[in-house]
N, C-alpha and C. Protein backbone atom coordinates (compact mmCIF):
# COMPACT_ATOMS: atom_id res chain seq x y z
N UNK A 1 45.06 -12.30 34.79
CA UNK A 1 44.09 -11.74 33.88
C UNK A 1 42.87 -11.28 34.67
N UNK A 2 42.49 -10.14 34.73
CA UNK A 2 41.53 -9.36 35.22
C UNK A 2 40.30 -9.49 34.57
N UNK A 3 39.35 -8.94 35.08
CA UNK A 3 37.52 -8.93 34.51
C UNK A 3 37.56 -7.24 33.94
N UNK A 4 37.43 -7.40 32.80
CA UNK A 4 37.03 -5.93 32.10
C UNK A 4 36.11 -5.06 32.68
N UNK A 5 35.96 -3.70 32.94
CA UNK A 5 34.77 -2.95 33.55
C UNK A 5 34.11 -2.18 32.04
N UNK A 6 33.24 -2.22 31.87
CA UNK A 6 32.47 -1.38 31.23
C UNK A 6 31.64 -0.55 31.58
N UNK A 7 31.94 0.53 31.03
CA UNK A 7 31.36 1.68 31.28
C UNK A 7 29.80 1.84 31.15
N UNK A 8 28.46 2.11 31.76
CA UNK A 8 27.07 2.11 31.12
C UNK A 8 26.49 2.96 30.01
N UNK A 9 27.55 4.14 29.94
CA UNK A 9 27.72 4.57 28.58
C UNK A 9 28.36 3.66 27.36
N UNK A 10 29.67 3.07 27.26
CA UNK A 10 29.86 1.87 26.25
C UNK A 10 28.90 0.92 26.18
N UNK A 11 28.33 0.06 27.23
CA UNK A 11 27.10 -0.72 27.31
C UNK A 11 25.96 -0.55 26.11
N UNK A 12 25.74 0.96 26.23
CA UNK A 12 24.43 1.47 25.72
C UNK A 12 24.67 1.66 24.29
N UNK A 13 25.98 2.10 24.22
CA UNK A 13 26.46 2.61 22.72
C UNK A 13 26.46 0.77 21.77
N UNK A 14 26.77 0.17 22.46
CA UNK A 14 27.21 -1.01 21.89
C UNK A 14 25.56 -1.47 21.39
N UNK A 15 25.03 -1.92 22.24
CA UNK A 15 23.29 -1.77 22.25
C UNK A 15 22.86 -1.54 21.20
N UNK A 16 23.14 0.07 21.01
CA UNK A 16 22.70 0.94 20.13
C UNK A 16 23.25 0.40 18.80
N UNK A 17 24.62 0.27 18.74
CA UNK A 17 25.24 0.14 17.56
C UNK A 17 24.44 -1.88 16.98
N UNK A 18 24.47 -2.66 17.64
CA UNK A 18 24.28 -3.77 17.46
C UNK A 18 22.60 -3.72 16.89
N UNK A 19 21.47 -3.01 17.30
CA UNK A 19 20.18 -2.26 17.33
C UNK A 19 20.10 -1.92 15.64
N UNK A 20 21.44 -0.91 15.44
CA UNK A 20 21.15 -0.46 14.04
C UNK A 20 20.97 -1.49 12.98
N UNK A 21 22.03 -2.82 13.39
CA UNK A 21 21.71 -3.71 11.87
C UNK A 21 23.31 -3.15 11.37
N UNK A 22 23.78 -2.05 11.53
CA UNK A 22 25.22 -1.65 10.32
C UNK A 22 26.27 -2.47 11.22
N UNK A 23 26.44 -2.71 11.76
CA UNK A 23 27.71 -3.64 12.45
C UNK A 23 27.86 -5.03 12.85
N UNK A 24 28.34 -5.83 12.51
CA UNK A 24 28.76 -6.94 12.99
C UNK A 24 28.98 -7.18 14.11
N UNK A 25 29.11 -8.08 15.04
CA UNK A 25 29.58 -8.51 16.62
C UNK A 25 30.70 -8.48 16.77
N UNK A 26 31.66 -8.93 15.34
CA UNK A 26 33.20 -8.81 15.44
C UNK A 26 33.75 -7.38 15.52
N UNK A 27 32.56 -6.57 14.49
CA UNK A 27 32.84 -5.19 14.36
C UNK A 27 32.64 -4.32 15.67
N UNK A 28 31.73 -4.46 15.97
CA UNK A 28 31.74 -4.29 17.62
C UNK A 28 32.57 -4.39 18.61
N UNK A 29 33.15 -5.65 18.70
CA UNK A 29 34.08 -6.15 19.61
C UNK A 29 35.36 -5.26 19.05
N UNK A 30 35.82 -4.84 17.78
CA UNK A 30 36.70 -4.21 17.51
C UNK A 30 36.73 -3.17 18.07
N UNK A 31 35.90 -2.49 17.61
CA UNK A 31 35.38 -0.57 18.03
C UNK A 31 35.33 -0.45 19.22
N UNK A 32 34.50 -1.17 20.01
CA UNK A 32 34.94 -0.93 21.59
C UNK A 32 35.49 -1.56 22.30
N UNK A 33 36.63 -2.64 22.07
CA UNK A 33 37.82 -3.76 22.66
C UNK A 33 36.77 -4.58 23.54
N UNK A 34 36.13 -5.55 23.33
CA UNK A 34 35.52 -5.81 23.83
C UNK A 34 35.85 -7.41 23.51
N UNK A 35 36.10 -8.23 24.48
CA UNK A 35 37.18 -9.62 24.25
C UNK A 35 36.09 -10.60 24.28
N UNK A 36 34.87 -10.61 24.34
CA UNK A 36 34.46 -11.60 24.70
C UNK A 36 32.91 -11.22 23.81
N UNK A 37 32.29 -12.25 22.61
CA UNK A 37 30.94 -11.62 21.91
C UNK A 37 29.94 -12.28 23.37
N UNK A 38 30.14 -13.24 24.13
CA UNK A 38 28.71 -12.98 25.04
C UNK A 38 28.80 -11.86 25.79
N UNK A 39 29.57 -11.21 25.52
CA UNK A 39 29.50 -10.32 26.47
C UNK A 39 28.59 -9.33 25.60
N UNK A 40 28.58 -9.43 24.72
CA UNK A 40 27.42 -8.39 23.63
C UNK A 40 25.89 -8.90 24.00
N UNK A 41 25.90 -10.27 23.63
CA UNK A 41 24.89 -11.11 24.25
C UNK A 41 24.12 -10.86 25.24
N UNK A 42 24.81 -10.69 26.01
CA UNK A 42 24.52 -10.75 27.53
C UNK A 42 23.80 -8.98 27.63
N UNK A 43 24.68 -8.01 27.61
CA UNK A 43 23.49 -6.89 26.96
C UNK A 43 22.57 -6.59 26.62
N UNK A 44 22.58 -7.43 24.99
CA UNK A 44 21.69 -7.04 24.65
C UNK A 44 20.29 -8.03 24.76
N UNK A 45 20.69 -8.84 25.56
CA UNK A 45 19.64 -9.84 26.78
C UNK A 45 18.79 -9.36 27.77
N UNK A 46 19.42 -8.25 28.74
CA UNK A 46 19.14 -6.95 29.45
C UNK A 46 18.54 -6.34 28.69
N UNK A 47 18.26 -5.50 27.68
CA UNK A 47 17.61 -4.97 27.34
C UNK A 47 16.74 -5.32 26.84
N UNK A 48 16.71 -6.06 26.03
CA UNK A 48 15.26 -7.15 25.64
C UNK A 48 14.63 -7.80 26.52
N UNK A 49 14.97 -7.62 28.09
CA UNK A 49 14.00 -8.41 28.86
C UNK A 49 13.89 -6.75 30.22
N UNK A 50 14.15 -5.51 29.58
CA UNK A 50 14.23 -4.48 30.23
C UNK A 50 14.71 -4.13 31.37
N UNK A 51 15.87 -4.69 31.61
CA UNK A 51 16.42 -4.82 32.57
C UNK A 51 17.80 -3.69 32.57
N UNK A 52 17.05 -2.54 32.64
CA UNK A 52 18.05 -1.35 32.24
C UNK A 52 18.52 -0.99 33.72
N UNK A 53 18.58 -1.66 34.56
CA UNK A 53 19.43 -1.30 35.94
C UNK A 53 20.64 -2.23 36.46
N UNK A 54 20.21 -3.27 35.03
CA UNK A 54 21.94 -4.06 35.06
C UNK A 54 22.87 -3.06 34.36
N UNK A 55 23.01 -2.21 33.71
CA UNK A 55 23.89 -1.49 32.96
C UNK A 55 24.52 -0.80 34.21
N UNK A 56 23.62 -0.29 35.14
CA UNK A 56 24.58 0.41 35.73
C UNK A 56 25.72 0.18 37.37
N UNK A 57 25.31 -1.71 37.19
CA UNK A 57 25.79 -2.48 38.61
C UNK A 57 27.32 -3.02 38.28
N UNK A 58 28.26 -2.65 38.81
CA UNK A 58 29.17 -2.96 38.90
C UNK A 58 29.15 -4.72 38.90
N UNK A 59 31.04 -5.42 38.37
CA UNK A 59 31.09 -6.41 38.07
C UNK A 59 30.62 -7.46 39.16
N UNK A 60 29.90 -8.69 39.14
CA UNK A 60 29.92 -9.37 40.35
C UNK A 60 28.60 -8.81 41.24
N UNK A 61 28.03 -8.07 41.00
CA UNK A 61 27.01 -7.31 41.95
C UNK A 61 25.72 -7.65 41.18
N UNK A 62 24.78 -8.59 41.62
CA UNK A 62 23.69 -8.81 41.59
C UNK A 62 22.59 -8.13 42.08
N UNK A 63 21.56 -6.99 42.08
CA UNK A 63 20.99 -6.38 42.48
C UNK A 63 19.25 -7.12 42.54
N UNK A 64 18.78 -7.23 43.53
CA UNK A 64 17.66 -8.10 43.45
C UNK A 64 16.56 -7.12 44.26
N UNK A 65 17.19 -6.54 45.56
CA UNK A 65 16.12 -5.72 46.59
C UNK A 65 15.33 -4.80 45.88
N UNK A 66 16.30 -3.86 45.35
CA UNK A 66 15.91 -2.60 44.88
C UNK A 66 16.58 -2.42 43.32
N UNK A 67 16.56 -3.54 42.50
CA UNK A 67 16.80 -3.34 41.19
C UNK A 67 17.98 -2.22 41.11
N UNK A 68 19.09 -2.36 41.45
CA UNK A 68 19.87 -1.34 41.21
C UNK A 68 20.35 -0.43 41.89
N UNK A 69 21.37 0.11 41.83
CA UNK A 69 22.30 0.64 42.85
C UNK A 69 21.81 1.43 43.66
N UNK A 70 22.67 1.80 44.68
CA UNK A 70 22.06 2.67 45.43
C UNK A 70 22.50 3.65 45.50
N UNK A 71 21.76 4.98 45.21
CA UNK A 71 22.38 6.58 44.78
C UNK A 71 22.00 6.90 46.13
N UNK A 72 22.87 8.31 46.06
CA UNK A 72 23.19 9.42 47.32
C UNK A 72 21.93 10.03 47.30
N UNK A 73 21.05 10.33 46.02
CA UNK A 73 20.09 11.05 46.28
C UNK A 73 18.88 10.38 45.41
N UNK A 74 17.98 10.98 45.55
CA UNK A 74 16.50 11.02 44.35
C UNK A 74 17.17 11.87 43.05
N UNK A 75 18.01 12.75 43.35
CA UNK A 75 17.98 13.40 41.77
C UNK A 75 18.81 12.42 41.13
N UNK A 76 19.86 12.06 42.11
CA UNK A 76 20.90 11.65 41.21
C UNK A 76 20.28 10.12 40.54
N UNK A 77 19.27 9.78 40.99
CA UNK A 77 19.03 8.42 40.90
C UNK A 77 17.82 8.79 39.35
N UNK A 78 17.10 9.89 39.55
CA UNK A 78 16.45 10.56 38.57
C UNK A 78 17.45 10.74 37.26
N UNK A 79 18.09 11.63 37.48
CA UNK A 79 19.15 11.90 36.21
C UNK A 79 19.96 11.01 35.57
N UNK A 80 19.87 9.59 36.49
CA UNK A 80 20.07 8.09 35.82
C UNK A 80 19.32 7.74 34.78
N UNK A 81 18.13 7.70 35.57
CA UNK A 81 16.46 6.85 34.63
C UNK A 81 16.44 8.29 33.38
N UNK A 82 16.90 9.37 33.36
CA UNK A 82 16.17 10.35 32.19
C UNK A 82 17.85 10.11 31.59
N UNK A 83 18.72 10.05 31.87
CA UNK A 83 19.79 9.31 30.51
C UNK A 83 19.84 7.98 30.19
N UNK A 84 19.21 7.31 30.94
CA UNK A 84 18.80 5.87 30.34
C UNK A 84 17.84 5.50 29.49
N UNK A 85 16.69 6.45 29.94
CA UNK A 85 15.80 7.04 28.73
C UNK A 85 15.58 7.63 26.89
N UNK A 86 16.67 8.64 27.84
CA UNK A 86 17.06 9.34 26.56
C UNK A 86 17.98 8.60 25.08
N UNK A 87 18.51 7.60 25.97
CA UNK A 87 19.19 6.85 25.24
C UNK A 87 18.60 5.77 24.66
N UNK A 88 17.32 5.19 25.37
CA UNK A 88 16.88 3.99 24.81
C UNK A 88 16.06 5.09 23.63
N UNK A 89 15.61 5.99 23.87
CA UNK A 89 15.08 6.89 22.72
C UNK A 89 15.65 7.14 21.67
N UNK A 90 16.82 7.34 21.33
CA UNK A 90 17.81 7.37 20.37
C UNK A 90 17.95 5.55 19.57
N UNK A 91 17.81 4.76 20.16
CA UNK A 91 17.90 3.58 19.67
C UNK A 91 16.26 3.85 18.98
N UNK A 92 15.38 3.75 19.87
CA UNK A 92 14.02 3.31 19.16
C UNK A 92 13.89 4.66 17.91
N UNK A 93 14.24 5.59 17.88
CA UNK A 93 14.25 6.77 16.47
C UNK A 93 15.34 6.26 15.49
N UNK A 94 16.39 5.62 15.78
CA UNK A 94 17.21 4.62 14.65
C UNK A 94 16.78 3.59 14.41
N UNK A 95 16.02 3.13 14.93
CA UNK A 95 15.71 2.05 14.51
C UNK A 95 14.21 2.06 13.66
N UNK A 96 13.46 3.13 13.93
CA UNK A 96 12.68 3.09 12.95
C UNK A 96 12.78 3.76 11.78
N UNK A 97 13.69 4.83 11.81
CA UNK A 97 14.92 5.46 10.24
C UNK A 97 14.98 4.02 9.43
N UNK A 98 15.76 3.06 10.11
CA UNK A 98 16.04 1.66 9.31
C UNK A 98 15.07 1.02 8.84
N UNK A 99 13.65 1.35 9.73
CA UNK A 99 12.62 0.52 9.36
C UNK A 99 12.38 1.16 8.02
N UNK A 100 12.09 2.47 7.83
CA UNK A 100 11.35 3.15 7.26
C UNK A 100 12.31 2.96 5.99
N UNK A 101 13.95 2.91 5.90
CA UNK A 101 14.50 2.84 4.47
C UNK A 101 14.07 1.22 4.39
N UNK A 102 14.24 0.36 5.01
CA UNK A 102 14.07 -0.76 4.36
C UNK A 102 12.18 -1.05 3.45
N UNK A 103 11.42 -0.33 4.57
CA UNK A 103 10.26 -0.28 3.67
C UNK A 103 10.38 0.50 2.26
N UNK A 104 11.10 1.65 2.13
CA UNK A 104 11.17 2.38 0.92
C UNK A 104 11.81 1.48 -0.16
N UNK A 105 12.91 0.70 0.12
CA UNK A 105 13.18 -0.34 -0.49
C UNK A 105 12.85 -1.18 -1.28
N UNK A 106 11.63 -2.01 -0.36
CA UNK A 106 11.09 -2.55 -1.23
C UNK A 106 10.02 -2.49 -1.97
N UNK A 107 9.73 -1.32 -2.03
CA UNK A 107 8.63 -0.59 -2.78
C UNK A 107 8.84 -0.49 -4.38
């Protein structure tokens, strides 16, 4: 039995999806085969303590020097941080959609 790889795109989506409030952990674990709920945990742990350069370290690889991998270039290492961005942006605009129906709610 092998160690699952996840992708830092699934990572983020899962994030995201767990973020909204509409899915369950089981529901999660369904949608993206995902065998293990700390492993949701553990995510979305990283991101609540902003640690958005574990998403993109391979299994077993602890990054401590330089927070995170090491790219071929500045852009490529750039065009990391502006889709890691872009994405935590998409969570924080869903998540205040949710805020905003649940305030209408209880009005």
């Amino acid at each position: 039995m092998g160690k699952n790889r996840y992708s830092a795109e699934l990572k983020w989506s899962v994030v995201k999806d767990k973020l909204s409030g509409q899915h369950s952990n089981q529901q999660i674990m369904e949608k993206y085969g995902i065998k293990n709920v700390s492993q949701i945990k553990t995510w979305m742990r990283w991101y609540r303590n902003n640690e958005m350069h574990r998403f993109d370290q391979p299994i077993g690889k602890q990054y401590s020097f330089g927070h995170g991998p090491v790219y071929t270039s500045n852009e490529e290492k750039k065009n990391r941080q502006i889709e890691n961005l872009k994405m935590e942006n998409e969570i924080l605009k869903k998540y205040l959609e949710i805020k905003e129906e649940l305030e209408l709610k209880r009005k």
